[in-house]
Protein backbone atom coordinates (compact mmCIF):
# COMPACT_ATOMS: atom_id res chain seq x y z
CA UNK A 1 -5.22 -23.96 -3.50
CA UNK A 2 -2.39 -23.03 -5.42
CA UNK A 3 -1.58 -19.41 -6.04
CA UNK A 4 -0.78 -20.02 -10.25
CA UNK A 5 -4.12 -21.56 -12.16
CA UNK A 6 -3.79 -22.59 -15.92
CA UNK A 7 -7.84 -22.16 -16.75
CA UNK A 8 -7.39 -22.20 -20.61
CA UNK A 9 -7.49 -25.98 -22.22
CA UNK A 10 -4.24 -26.31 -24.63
CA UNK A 11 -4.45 -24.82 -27.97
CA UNK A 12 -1.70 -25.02 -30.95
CA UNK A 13 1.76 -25.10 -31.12
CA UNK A 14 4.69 -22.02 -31.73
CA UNK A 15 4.49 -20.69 -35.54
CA UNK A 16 0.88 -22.13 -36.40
CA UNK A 17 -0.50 -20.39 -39.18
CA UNK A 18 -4.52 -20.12 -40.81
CA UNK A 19 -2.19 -21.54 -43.62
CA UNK A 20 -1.60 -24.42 -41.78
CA UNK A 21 -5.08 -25.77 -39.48
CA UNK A 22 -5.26 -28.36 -40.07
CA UNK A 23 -7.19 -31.72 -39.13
CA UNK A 24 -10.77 -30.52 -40.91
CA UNK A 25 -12.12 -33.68 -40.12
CA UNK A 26 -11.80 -33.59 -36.35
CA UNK A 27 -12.96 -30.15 -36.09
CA UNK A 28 -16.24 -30.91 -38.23
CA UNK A 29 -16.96 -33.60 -35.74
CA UNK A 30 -16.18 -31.23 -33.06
CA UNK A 31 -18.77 -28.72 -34.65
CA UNK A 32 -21.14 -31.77 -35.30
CA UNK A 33 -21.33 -31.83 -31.39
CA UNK A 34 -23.27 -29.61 -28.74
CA UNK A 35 -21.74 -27.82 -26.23
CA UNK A 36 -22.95 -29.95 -23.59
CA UNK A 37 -21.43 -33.60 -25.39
CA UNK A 38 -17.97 -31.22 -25.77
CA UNK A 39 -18.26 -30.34 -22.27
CA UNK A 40 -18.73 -34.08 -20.86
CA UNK A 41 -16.41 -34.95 -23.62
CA UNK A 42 -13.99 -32.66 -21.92
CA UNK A 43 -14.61 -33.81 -18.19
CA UNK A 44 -13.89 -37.35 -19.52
CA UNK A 45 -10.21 -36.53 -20.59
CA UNK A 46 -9.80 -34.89 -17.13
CA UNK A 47 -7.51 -36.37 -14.73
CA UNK A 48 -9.52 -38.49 -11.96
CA UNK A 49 -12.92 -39.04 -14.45
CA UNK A 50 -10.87 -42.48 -15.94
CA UNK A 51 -13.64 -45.19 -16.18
CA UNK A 52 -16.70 -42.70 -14.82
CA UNK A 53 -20.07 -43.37 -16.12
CA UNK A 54 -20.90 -40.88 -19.35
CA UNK A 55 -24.39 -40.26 -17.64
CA UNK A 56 -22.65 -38.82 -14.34
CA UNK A 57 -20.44 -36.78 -16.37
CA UNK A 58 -23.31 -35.16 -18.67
CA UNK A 59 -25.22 -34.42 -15.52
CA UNK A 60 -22.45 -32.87 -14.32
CA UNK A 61 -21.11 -31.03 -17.17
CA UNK A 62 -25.38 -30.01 -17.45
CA UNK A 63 -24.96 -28.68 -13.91
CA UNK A 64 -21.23 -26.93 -14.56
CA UNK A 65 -22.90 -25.09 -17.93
CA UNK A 66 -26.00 -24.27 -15.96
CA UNK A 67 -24.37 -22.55 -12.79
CA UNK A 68 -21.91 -20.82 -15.16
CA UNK A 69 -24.56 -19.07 -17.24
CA UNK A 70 -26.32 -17.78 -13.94
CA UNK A 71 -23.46 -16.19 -12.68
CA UNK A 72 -23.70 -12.61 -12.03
CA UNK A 73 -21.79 -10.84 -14.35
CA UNK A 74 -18.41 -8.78 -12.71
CA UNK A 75 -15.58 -7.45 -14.25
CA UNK A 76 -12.12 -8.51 -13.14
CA UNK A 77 -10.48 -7.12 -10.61
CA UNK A 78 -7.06 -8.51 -11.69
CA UNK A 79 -5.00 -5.86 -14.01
CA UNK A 80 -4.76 -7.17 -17.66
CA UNK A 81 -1.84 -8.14 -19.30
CA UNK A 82 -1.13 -8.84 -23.51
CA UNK A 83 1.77 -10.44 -24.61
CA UNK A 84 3.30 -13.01 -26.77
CA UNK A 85 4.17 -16.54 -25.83
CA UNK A 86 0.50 -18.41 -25.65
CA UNK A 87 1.21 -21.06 -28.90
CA UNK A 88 4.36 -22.21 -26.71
CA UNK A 89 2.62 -22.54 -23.27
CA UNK A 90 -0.42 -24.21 -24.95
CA UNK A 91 -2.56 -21.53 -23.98
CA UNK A 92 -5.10 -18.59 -24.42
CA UNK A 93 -5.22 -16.33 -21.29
CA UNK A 94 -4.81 -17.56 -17.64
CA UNK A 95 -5.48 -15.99 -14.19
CA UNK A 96 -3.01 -15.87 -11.45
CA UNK A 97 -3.71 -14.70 -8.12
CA UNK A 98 0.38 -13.91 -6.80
CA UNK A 99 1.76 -11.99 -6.42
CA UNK A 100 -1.11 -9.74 -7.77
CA UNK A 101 -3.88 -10.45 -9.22
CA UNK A 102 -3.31 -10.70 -12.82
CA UNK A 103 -5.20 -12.07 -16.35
CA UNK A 104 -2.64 -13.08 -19.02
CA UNK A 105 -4.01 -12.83 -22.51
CA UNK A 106 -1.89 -13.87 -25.30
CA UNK A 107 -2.08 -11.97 -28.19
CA UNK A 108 -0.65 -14.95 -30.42
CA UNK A 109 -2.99 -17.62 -29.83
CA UNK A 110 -5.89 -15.23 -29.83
CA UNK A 111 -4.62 -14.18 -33.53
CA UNK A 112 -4.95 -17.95 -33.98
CA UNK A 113 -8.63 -18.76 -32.48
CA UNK A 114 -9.43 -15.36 -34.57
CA UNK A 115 -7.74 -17.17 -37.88
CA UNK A 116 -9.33 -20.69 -37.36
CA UNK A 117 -12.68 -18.66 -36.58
CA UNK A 118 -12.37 -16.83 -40.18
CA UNK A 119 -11.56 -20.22 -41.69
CA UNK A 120 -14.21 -22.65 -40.52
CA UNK A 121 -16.63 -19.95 -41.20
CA UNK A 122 -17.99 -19.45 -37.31
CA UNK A 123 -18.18 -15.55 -37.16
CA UNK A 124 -21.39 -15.96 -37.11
CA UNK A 125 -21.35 -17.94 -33.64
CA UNK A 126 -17.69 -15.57 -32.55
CA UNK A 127 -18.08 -12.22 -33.77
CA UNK A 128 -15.01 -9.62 -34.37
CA UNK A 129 -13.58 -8.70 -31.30
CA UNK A 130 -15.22 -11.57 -29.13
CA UNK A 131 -13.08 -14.12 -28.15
CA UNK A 132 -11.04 -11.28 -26.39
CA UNK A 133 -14.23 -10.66 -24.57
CA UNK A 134 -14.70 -13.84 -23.64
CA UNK A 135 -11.49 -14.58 -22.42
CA UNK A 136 -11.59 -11.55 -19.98
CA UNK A 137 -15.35 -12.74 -18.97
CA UNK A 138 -13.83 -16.46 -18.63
CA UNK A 139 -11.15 -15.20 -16.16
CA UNK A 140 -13.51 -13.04 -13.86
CA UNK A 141 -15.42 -16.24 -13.06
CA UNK A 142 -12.39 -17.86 -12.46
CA UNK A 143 -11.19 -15.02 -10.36
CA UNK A 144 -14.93 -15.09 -8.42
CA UNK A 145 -14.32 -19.35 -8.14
CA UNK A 146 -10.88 -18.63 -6.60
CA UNK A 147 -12.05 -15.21 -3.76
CA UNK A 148 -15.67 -15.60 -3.29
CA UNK A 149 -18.24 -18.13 -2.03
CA UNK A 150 -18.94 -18.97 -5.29
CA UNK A 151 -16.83 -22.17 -5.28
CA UNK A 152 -19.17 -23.75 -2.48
CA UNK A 153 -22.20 -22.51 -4.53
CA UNK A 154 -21.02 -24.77 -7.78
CA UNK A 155 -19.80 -27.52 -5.22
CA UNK A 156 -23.40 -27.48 -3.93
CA UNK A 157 -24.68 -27.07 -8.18
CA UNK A 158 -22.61 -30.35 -8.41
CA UNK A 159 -24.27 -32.25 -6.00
CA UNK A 160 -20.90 -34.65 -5.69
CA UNK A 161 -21.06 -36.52 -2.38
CA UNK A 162 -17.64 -38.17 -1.27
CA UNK A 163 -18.85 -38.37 2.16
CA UNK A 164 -21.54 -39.28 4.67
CA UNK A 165 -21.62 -38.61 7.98
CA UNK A 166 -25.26 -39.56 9.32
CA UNK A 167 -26.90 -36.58 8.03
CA UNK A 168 -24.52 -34.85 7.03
CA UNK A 169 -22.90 -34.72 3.14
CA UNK A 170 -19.43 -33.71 2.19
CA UNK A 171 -19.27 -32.22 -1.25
CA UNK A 172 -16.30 -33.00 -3.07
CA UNK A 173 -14.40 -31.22 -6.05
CA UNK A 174 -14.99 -32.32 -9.66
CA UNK A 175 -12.04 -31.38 -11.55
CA UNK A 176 -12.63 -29.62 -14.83
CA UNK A 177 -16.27 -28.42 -13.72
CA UNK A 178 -15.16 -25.18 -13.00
CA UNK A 179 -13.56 -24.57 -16.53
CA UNK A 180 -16.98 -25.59 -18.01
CA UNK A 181 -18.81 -22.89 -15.85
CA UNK A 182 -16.29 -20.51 -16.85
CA UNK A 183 -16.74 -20.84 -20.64
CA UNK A 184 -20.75 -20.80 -19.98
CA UNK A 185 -20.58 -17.96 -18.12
CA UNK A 186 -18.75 -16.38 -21.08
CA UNK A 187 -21.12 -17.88 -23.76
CA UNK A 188 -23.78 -16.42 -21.78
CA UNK A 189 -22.68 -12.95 -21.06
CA UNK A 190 -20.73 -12.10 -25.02
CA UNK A 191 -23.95 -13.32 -26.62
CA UNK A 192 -22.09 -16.05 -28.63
CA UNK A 193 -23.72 -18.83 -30.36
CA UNK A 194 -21.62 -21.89 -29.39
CA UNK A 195 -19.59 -22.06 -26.22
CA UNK A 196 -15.63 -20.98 -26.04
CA UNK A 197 -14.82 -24.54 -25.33
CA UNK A 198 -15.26 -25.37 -28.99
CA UNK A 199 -12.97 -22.88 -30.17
CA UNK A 200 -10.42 -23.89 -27.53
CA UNK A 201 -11.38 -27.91 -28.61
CA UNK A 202 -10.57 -27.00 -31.70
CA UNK A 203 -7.63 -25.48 -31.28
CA UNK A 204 -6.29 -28.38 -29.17
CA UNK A 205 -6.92 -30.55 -32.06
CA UNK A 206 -4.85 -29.05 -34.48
CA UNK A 207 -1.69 -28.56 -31.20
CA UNK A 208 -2.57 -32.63 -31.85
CA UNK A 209 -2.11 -33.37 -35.51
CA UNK A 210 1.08 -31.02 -35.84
């Protein structure tokens, strides 16, 4: 496993402005969809998933959403950093484990998500102050998926057998399943009424159009 993990999906480019969002049409039909079609949706555009049946990828996204929103509830142990610099790196906060533990959160796309929120009228589904929250709450699964045993636990949710061995079953990874636990397990524990991952899909739309 590497020691640096990008866990936030790309977001806007340098000098984006509320001003400027733009692509209303793409985010409607992102807001037209459930959380569970964005989250297949987004295992579909993940590296490896080319060509994979959409029923496989719902029931796995399904599984993904459902382990994230059981997952016990922790603070992160990694200190918290704020700065500048997320609009160029295409992202909103990150987690990286060396050389110490630390959760990046960067103050200018979260003025951004917090902008787009205000525009598109969603504070009712992202109130003040949460997308902060749910960054931080997004990280500390990420943090539990990289230290803990719960990365066998959402192999096992997964149910994704690359090998068999008479008996036995080999689980294998499915890339981008831990991202969709992460943003169910912050749905789940900020009390917000759509999942993080439509902010963030938004956001990648308009890093898209401009």
């Amino acid at each position: 496993m590497t020691a640096r993990r990008r866990t936030a999906t790309e977001t806007a480019t340098p000098g984006a402005s509320a001003a400027g969002l733009a692509g209303p049409d793409a985010i409607t039909r992102l807001e037209a969809a459930d959380d569970l079609d964005l989250a297949a949706d987004f295992l579909a555009a993940t590296p490896t998933h080319e060509g994979r049946d959409r029923a496989l990828l719902s029931a796995w996204a399904r599984a993904a959403e459902e382990f994230g929103a059981t997952v016990a509830q922790t603070s992160a142990r990694a200190r918290v950093v704020e700065r500048a610099g997320g609009l160029e790196l295409g992202l909103l906060a990150r987690y990286t484990s060396r050389p110490t533990a630390t959760v990046e959160l960067y103050t200018d796309t979260l003025a951004l998500a917090e902008a787009l929120i205000e525009q598109r009228g969603w504070r009712h589904w992202y109130p003040e102050g949460s997308v902060r929250a749910a960054a931080l709450a997004h990280e500390a699964v990420h943090e539990q998926l990289h230290h803990g045993p719960a990365k066998a636990a959402l192999k096992r949710s997964l149910g994704h057998v690359v090998l068999r061995i008479g008996r036995r079953r080999v689980l294998g990874h499915v890339a981008g399943a831990e991202e969709i636990a992460a943003h169910a397990h912050a749905r789940t524990v900020c009390g917000l009424g759509r999942s993080p991952l439509l902010l963030t899909a938004a956001l990648a739309s308009y890093e898209r159009e401009n």
